[in-house]
N, C-alpha and C. Protein backbone atom coordinates (compact mmCIF):
# COMPACT_ATOMS: atom_id res chain seq x y z
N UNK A 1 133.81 88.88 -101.84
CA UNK A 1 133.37 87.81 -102.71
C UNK A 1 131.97 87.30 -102.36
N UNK A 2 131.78 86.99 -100.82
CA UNK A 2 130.41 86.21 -100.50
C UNK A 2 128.89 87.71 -101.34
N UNK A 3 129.67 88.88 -101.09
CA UNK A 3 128.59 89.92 -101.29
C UNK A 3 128.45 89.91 -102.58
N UNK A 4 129.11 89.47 -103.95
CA UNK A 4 129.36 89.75 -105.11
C UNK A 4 128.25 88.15 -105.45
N UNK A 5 128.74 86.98 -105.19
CA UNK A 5 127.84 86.05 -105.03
C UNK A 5 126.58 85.93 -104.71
N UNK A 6 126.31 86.94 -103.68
CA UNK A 6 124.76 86.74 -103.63
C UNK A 6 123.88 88.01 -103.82
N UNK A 7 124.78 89.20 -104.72
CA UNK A 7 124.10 89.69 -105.36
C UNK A 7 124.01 89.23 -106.94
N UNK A 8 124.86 88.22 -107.29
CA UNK A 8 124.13 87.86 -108.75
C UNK A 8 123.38 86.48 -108.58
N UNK A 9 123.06 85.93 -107.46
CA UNK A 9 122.04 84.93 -106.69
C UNK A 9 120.62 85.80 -106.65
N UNK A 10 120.43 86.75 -106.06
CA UNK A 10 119.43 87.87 -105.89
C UNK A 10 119.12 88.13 -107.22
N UNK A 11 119.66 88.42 -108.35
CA UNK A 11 119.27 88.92 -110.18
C UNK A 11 118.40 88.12 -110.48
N UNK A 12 118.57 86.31 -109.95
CA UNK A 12 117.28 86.40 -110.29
C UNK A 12 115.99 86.05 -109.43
N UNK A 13 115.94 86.09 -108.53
CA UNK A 13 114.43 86.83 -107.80
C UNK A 13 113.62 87.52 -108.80
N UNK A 14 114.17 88.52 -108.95
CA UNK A 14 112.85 89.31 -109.40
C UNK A 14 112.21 88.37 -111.12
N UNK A 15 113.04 87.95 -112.00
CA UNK A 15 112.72 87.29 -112.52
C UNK A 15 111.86 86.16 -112.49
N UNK A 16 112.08 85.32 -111.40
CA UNK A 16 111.26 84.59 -111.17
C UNK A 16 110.03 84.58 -110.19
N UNK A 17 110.19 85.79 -109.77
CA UNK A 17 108.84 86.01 -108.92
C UNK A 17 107.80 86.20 -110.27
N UNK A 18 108.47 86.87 -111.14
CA UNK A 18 107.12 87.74 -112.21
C UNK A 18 107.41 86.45 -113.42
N UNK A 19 107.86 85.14 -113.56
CA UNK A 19 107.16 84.30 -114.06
C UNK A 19 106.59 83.51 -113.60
N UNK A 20 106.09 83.69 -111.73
CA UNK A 20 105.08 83.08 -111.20
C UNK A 20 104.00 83.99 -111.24
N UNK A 21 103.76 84.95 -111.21
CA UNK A 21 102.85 85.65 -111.14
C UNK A 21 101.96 85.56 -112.87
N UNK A 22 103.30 85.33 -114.24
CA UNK A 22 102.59 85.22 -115.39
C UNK A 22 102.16 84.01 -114.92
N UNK A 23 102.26 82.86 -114.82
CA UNK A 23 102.19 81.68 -114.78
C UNK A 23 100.30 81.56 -113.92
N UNK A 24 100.37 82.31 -112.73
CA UNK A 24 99.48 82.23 -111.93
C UNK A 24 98.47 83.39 -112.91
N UNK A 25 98.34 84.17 -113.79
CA UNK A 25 97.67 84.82 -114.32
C UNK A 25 97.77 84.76 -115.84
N UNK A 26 97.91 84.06 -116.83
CA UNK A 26 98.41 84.18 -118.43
C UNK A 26 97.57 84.92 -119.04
N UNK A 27 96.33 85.06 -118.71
CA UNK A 27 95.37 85.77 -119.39
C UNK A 27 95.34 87.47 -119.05
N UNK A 28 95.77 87.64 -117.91
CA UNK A 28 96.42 88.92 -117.18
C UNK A 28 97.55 89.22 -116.87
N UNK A 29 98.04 89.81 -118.40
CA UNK A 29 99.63 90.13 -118.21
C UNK A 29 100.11 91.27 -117.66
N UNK A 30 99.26 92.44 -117.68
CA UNK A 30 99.42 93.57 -117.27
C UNK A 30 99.16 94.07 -115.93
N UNK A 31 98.14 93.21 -115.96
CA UNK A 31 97.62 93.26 -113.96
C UNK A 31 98.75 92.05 -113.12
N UNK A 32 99.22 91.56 -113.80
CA UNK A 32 100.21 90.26 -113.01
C UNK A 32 101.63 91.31 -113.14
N UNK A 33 101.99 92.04 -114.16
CA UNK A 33 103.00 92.41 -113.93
C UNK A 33 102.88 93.66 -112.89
N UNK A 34 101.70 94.76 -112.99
CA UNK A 34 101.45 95.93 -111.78
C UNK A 34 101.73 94.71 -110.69
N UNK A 35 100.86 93.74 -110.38
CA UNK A 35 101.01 93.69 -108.65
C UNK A 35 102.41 93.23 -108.43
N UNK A 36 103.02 92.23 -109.31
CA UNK A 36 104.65 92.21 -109.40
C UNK A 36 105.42 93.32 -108.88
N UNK A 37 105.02 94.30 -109.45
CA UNK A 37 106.06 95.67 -108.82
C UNK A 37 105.15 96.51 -107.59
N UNK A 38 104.21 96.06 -107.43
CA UNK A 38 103.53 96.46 -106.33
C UNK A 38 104.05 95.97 -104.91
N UNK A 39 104.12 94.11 -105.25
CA UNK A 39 104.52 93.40 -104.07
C UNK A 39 106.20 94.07 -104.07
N UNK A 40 106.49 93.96 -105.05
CA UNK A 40 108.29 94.37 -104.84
C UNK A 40 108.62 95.55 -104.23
N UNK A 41 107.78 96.03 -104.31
CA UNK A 41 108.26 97.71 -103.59
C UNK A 41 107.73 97.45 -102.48
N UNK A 42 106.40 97.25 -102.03
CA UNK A 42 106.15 96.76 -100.51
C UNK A 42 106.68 95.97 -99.82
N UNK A 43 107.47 95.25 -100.07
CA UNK A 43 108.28 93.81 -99.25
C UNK A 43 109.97 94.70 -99.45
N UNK A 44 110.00 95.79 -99.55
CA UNK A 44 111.51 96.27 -99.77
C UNK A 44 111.20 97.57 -98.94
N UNK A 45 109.98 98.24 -99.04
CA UNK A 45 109.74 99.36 -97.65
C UNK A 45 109.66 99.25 -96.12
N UNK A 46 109.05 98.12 -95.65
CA UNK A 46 109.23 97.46 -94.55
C UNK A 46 110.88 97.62 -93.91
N UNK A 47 111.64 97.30 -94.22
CA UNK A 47 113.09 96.93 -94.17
C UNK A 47 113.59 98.07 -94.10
N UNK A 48 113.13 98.95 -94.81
CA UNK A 48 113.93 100.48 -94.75
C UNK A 48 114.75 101.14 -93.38
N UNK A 49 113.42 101.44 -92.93
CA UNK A 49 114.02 101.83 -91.59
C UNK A 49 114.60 101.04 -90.34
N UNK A 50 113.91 100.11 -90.29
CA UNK A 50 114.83 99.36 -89.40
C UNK A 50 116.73 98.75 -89.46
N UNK A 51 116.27 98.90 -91.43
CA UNK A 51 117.88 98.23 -91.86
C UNK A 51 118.48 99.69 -91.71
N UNK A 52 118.16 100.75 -91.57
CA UNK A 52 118.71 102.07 -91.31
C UNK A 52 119.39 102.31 -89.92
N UNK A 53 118.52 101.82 -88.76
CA UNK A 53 118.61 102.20 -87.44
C UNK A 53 119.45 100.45 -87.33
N UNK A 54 119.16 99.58 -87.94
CA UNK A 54 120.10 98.27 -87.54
C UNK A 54 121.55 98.96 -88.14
N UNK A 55 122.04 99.63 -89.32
CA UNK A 55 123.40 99.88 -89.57
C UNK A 55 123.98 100.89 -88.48
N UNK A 56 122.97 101.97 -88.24
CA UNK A 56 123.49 102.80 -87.58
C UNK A 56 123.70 102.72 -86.50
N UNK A 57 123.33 101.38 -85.85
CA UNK A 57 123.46 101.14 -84.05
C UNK A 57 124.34 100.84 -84.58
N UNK A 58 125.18 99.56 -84.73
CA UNK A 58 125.93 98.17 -85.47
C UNK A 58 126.86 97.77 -86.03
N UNK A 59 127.97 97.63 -85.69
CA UNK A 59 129.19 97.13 -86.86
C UNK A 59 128.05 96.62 -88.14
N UNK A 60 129.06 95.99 -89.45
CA UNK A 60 128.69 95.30 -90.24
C UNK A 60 128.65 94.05 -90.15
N UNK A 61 129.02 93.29 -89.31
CA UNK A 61 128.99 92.18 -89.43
C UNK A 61 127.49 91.77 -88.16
N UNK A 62 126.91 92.43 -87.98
CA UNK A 62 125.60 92.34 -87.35
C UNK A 62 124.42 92.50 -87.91
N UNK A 63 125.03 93.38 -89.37
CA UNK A 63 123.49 93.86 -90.71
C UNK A 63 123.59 92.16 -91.15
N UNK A 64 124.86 91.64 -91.42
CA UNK A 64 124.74 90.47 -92.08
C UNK A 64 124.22 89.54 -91.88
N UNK A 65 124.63 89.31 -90.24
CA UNK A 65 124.07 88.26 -89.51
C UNK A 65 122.69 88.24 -89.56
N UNK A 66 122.06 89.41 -89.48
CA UNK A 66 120.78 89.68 -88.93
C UNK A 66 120.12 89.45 -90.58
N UNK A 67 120.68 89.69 -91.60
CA UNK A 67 120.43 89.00 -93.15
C UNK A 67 120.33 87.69 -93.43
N UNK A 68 121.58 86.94 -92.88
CA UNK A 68 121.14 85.91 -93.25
C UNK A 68 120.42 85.08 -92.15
N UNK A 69 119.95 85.24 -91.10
CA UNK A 69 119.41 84.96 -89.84
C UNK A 69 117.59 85.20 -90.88
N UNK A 70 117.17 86.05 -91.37
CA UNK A 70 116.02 86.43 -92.17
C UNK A 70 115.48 85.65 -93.69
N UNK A 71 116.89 85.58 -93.90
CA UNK A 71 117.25 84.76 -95.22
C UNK A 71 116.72 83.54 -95.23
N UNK A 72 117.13 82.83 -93.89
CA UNK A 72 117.51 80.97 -93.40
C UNK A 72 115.57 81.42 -92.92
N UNK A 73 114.93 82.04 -92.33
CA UNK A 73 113.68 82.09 -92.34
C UNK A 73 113.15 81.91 -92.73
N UNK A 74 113.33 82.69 -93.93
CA UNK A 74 112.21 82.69 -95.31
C UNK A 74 112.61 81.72 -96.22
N UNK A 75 113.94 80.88 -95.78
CA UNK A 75 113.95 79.49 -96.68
C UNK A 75 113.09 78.08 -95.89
N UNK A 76 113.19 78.37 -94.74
CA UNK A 76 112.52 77.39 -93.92
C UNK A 76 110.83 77.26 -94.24
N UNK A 77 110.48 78.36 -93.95
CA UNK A 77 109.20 78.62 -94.16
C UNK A 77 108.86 78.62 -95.44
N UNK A 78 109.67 78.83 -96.55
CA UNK A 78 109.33 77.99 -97.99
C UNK A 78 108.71 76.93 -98.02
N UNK A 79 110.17 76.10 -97.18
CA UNK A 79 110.16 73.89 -97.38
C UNK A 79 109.55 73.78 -96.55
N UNK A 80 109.22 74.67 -95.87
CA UNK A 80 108.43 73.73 -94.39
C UNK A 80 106.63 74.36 -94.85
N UNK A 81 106.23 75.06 -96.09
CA UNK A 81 105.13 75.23 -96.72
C UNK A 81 104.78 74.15 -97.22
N UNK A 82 105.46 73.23 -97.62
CA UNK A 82 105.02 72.00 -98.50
C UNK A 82 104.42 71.97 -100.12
N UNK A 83 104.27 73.87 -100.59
CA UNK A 83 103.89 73.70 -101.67
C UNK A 83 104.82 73.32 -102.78
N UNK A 84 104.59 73.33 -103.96
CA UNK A 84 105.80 72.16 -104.59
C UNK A 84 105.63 73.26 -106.11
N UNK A 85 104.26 73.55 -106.30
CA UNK A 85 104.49 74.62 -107.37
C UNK A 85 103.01 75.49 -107.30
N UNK A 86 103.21 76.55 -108.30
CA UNK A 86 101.98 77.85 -108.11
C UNK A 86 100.81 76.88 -108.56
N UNK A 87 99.64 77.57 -107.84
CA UNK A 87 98.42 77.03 -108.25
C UNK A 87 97.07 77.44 -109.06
């Protein structure tokens, strides 16, 4: 259940990354949407191998931990950015 939950939590990410990027570019829809799938594929290659060699050392309940341990990061470092909206 928790995995089913926060993969339809995750659906929309990508949505709303690429109506910040229109938002941050309106006049450049086509160049806002390339770097959209530019950043998305680069911020998902990083992870590859390590989330490869982290399953394959690892029970599962250590990929998770080590997920949401990354997760609670990149939420901190959101709120603790102080920005409030795109500029």
């Amino acid at each position: 259940m928790p995995l089913l939950l926060g993969g339809r939590a995750y659906g929309g990410v990508p949505v709303g990354l690429q109506a910040g990027f229109m938002a941050a570019a309106p006049d450049e829809v086509e160049t806002a949407t390339g770097i959209h799938v530019s950043v998305f594929c680069l911020s998902i290659a990083p992870g590859a191998l390590p989330g490869r060699l982290l399953v394959d050392a690892h029970p599962l309940t250590a990929v998770l931990a080590t997920g949401a341990a990354f997760t609670l990061a990149a939420f901190l470092a959101a709120v603790l950015s102080g920005r409030t909206s795109p500029s």
